[in-house]
Protein backbone atom coordinates (compact mmCIF):
# COMPACT_ATOMS: atom_id res chain seq x y z
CA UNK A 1 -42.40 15.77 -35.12
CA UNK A 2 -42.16 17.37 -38.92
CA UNK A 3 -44.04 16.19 -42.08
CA UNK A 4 -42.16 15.93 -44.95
CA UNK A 5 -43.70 15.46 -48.58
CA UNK A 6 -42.05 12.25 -50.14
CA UNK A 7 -40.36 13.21 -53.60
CA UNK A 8 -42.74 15.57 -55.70
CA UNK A 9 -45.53 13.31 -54.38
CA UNK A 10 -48.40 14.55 -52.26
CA UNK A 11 -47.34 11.78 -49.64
CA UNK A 12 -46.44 13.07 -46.22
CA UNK A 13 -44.52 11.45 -43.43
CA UNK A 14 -42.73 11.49 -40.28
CA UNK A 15 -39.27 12.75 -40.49
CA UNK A 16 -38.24 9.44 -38.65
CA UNK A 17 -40.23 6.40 -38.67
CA UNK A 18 -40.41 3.35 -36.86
CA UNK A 19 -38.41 0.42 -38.12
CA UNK A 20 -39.88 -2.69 -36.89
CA UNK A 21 -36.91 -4.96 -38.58
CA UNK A 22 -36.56 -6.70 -34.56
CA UNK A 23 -40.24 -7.02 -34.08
CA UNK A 24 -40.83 -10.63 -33.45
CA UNK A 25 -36.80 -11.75 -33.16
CA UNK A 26 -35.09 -9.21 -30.99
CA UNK A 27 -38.26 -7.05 -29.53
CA UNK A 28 -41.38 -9.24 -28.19
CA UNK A 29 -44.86 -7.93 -28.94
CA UNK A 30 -44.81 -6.22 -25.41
CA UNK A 31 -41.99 -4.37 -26.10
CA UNK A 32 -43.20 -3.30 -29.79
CA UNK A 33 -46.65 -1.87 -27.89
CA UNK A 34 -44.43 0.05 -25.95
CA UNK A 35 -42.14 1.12 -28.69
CA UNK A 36 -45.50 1.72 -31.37
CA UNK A 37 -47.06 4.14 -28.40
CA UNK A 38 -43.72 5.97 -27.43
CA UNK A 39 -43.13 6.67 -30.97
CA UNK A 40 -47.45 7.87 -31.77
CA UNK A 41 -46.89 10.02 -28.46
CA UNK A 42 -44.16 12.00 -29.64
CA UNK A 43 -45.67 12.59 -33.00
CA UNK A 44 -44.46 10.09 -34.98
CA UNK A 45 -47.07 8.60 -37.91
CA UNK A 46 -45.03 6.24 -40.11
CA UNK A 47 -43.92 2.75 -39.51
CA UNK A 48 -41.81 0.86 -41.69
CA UNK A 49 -42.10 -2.94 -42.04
CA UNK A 50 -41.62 -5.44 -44.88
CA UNK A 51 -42.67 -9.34 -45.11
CA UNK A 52 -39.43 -10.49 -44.68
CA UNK A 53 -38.92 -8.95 -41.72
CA UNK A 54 -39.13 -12.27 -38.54
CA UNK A 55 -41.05 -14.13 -41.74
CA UNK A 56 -44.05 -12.48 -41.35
CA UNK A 57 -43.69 -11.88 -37.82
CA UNK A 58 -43.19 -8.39 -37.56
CA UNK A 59 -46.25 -7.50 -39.60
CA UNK A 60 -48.25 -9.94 -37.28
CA UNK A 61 -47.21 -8.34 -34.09
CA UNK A 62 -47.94 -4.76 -35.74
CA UNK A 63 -51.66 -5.66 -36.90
CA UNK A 64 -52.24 -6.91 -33.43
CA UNK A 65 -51.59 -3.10 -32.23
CA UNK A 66 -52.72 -1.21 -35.51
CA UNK A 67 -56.86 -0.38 -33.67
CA UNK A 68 -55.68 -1.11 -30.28
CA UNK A 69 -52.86 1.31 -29.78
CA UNK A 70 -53.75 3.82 -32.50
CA UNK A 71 -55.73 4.14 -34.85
CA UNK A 72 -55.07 3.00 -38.44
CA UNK A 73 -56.12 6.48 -39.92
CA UNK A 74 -53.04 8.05 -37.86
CA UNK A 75 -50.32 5.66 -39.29
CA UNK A 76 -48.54 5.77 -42.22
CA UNK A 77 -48.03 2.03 -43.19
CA UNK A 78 -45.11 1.11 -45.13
CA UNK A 79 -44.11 -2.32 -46.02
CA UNK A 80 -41.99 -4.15 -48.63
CA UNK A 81 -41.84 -7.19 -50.40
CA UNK A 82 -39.49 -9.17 -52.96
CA UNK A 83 -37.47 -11.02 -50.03
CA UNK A 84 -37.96 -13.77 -48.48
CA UNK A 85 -36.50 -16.03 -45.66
CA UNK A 86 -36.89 -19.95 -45.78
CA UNK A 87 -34.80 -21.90 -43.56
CA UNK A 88 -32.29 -19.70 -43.30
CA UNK A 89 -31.89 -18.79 -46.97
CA UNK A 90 -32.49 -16.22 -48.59
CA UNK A 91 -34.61 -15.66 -51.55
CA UNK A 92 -35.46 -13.09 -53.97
CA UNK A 93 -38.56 -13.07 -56.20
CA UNK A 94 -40.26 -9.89 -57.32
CA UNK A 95 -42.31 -11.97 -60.02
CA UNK A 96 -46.20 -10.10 -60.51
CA UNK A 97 -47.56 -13.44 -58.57
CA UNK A 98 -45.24 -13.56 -55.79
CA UNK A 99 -45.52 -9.51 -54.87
CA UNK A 100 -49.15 -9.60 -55.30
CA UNK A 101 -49.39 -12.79 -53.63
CA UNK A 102 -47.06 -11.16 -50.92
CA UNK A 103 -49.41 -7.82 -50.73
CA UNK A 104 -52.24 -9.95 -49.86
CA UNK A 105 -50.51 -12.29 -47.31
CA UNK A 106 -49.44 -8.40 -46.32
CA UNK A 107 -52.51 -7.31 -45.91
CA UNK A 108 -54.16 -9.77 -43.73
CA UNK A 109 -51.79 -9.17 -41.03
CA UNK A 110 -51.76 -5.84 -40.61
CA UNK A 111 -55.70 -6.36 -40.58
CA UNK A 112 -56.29 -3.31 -42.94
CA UNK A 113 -57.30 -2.93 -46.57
CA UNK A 114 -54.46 -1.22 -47.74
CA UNK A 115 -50.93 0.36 -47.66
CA UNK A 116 -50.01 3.97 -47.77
CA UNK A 117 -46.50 2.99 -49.40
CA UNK A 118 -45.65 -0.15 -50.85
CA UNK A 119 -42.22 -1.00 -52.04
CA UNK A 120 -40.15 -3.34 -53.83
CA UNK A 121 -37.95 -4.79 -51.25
CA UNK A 122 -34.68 -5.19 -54.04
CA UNK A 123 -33.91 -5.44 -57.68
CA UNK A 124 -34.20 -9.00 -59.20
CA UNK A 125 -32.09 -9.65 -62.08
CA UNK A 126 -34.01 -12.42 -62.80
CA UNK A 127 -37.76 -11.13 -63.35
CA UNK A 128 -38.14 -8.35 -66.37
CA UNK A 129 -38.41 -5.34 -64.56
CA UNK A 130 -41.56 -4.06 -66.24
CA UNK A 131 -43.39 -7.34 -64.75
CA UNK A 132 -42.36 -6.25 -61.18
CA UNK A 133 -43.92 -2.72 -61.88
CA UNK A 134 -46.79 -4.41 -62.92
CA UNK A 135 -47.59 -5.52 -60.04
CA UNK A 136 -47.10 -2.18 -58.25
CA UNK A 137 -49.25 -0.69 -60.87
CA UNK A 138 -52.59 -3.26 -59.96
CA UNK A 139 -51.63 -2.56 -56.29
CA UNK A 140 -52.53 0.98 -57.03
CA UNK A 141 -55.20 0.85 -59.31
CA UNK A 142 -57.00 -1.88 -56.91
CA UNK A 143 -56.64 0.64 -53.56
CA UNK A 144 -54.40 -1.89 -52.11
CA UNK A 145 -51.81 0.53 -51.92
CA UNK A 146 -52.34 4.25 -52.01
CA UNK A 147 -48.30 5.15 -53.46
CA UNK A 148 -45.69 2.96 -54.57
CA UNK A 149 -41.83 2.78 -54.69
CA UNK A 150 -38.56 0.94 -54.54
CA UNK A 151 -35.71 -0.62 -52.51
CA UNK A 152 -32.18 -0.39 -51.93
CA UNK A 153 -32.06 0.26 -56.18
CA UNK A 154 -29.26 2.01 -57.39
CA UNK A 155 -29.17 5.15 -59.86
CA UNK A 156 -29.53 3.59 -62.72
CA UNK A 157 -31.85 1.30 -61.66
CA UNK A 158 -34.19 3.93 -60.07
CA UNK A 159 -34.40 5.56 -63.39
CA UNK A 160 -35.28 2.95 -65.59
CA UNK A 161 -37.77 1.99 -63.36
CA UNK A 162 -39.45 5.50 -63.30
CA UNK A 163 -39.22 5.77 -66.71
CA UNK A 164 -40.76 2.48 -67.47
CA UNK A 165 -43.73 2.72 -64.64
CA UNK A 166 -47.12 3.68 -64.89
CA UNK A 167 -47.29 4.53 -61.88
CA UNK A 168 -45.32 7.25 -59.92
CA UNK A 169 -42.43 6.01 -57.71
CA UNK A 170 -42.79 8.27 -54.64
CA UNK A 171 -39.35 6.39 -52.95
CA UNK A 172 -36.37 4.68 -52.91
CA UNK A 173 -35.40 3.49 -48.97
CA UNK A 174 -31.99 2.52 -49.11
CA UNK A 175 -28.81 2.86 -46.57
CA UNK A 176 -27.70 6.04 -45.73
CA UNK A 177 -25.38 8.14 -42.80
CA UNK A 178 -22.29 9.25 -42.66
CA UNK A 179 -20.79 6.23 -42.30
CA UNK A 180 -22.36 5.21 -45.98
CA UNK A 181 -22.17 8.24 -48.34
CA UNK A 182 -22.61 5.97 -51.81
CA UNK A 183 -26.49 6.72 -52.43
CA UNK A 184 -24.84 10.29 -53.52
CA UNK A 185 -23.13 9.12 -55.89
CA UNK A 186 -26.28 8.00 -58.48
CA UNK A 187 -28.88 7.86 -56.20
CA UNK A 188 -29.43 11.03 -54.94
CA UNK A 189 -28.82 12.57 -58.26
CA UNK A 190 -31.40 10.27 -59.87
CA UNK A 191 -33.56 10.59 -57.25
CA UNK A 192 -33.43 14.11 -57.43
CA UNK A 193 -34.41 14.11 -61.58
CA UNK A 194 -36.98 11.53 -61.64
CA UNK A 195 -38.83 13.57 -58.59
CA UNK A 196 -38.53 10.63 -56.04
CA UNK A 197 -37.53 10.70 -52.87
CA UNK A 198 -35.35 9.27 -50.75
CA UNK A 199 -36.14 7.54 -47.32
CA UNK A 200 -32.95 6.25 -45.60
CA UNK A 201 -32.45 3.35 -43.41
CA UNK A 202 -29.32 2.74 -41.19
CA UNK A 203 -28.96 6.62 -40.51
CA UNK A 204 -27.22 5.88 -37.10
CA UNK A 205 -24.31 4.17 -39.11
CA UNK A 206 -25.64 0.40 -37.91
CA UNK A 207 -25.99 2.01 -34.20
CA UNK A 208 -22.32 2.83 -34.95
CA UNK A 209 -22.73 6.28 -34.43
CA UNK A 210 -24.38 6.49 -30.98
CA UNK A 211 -21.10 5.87 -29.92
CA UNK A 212 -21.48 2.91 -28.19
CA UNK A 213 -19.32 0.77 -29.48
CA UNK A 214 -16.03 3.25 -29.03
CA UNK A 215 -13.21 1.12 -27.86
CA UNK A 216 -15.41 -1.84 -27.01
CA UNK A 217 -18.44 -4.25 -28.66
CA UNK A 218 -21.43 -4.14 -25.23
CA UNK A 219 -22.31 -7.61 -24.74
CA UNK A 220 -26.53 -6.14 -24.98
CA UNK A 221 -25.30 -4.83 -28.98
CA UNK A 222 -26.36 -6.34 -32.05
CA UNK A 223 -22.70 -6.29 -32.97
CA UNK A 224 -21.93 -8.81 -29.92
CA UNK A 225 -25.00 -11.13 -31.10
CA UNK A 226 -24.20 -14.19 -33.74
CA UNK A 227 -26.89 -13.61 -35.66
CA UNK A 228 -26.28 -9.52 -36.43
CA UNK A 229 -22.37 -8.94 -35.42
CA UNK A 230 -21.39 -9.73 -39.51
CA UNK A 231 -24.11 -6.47 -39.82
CA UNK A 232 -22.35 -4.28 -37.95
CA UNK A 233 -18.74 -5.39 -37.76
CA UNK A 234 -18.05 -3.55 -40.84
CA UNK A 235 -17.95 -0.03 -39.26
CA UNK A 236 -16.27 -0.50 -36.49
CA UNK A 237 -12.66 -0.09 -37.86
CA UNK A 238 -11.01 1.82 -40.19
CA UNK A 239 -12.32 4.77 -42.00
CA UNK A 240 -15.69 4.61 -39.69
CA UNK A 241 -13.83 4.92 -36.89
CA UNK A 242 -12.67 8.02 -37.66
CA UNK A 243 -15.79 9.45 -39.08
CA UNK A 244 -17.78 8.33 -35.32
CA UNK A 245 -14.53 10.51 -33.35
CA UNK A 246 -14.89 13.22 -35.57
CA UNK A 247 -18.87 13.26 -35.17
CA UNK A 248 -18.28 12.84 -31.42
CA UNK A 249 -16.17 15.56 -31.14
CA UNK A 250 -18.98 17.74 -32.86
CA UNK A 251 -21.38 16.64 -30.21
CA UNK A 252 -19.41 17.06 -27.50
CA UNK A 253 -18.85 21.16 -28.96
CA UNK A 254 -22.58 21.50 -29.65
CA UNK A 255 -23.95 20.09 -26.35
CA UNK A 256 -25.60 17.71 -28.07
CA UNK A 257 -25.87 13.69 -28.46
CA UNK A 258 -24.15 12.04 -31.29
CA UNK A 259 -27.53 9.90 -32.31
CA UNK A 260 -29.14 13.91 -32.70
CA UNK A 261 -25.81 15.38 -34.99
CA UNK A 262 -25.79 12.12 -37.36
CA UNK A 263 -29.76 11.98 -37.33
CA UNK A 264 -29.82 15.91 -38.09
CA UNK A 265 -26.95 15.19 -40.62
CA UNK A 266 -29.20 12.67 -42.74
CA UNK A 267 -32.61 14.46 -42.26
CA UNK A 268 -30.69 17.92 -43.87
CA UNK A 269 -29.53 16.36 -47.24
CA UNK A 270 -30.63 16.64 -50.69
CA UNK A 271 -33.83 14.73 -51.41
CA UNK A 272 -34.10 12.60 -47.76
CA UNK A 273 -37.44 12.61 -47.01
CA UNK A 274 -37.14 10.49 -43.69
CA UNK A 275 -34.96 8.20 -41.84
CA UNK A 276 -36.23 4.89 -40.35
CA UNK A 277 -34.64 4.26 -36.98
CA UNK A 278 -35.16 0.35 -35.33
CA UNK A 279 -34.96 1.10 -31.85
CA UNK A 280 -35.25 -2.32 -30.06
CA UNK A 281 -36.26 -0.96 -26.88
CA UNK A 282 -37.72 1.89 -25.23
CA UNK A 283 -34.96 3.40 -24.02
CA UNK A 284 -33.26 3.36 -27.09
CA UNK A 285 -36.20 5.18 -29.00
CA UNK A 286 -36.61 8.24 -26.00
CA UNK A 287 -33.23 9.01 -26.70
CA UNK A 288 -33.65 9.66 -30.66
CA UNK A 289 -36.79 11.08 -29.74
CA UNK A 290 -35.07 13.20 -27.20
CA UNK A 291 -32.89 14.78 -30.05
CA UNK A 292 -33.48 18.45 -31.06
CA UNK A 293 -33.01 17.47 -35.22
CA UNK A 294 -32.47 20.99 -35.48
CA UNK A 295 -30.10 21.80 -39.01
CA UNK A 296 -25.89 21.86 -37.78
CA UNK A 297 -24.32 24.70 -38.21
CA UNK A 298 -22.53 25.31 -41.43
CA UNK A 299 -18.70 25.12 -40.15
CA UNK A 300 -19.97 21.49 -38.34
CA UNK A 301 -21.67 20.26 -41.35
CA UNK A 302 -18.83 20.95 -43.59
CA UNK A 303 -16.14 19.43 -41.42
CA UNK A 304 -18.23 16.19 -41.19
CA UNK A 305 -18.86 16.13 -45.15
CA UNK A 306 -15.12 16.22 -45.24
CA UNK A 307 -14.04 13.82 -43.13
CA UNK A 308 -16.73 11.46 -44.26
CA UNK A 309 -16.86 11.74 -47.34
């Protein structure tokens, strides 16, 4: 699978990487093994989890594997913190004692001394933003962390950040396919000037763009489950629609799967450094790793700019 620098940094990673948003909810710790191996096997290095993700579960499950199924020097660990879940709420606190507390807590299950990128799961309108790089800045000067970035922050919010930080912000992970085109509106454009880059989550449109929910919701689909349907619901009518036929329609004229012309899509813009897929089983993540990610032609990249845009 590629490298790709991160940004103007000297980070590398995979061009995907392993979301592990299901681990410990949706994908058991069997499952994950399977998933973590799979994904190692086919050259993959970097998995993405946060805190948040199961309340701490999906870190646990991943530190129990982290030694056993690979070795930590051949991942690329990437968590995030600023969000939290507590009975059923949620709650956002980027304060310098609850990220640093949240590193640590992090740390211990994952089992390893540090993190190759550690972000800032959101923007908090309530804690001064220079406190929150702060903490970033310790986590770096300590070896807790080895780079350090953001979340789902917009332009604006991206550059203040970089221009306040002592430390270089290698990333911004926020949502991006065809299917959600805003990041290029300020995003990629600050991105782009402040030398960070961009690592995308939700490149398959929400699982939209596999195609499998064309003219029905499957009753195995996150958009058929109570706890995930609001998540996907939004793009599966409408303007989406029409984007997923006309990307369809490409991959039926380039022999190809739709999951491989969106995921090529992504991987080919401006600044994207990776995409983080959450495949919640195995069979889901052989057939992303199954795709070619080889650059569209022009004629088939233009049409779907078009008619997505």
């Amino acid at each position: 699978m590629e490298q790709r620098f991160v940004g103007t940094s000297g980070l590398r990673v995979s061009a995907l990487a392993l979301g592990t948003m299901a681990w410990g909810s949706e994908t058991d710790a069997d499952c994950a093994r399977e998933l973590l191996r799979t994904f190692m096997d086919a050259g993959g290095t970097t998995v993405d989890t946060a805190m948040s993700y199961g309340e701490g579960r999906s870190e646990a499950i991943l530190g129990e594997l982290i030694g056993d199924v690979v070795p930590r020097s051949d991942v690329v660990l990437v968590s995030k913190a600023g969000i939290s879940h507590r009975g059923g709420k949620r709650m956002v606190d980027t304060s310098r004692r609850a990220m640093l507390a949240s590193l640590d807590a992090t740390l211990a299950r994952l089992g390893t001394d540090h993190l190759d990128l550690w972000l800032v799961h959101t923007w908090d309108e309530n804690v001064p933003l220079e406190e929150t790089l702060s903490a970033l800045e310790l986590a770096v000067s300590t070896g807790r962390a080895r780079y350090a970035g953001v979340s789902n922050y917009s332009g604006w919010q991206l550059a203040r950040a970089a221009t306040l930080s002592d430390t270089a912000l290698v990333a911004n992970q926020v949502e991006y396919s065809l299917l959600a085109r805003g990041m290029e509106r300020e995003v990629q454009p600050a991105a782009d000037h402040v030398g960070t880059g961009v690592l995308c989550w939700a490149p398959l449109g929400r699982g939209v763009l596999t195609g499998k929910y064309r003219g029905q919701i499957p009753a195995d689909s996150r958009g058929a489950s109570e706890a995930m349907g609001a998540y996907v619901e939004p793009y599966l009518k409408g303007r989406p629609t029409r984007v997923t036929e006309a990307l369809l329609t490409a991959a039926k004229g380039l022999g190809r799967s739709p999951l491989d012309v969106a995921l090529s899509w992504v991987l080919d813009q401006h600044t994207v450094a990776g995409a983080v897929v959450g495949p919640r089983t195995t069979d889901q993540l052989e057939q992303i790793l199954g795709s070619s990610l080889a650059p569209l032609p022009d004629q088939i990249a233009t049409v779907l700019d078009e008619v997505s845009g």
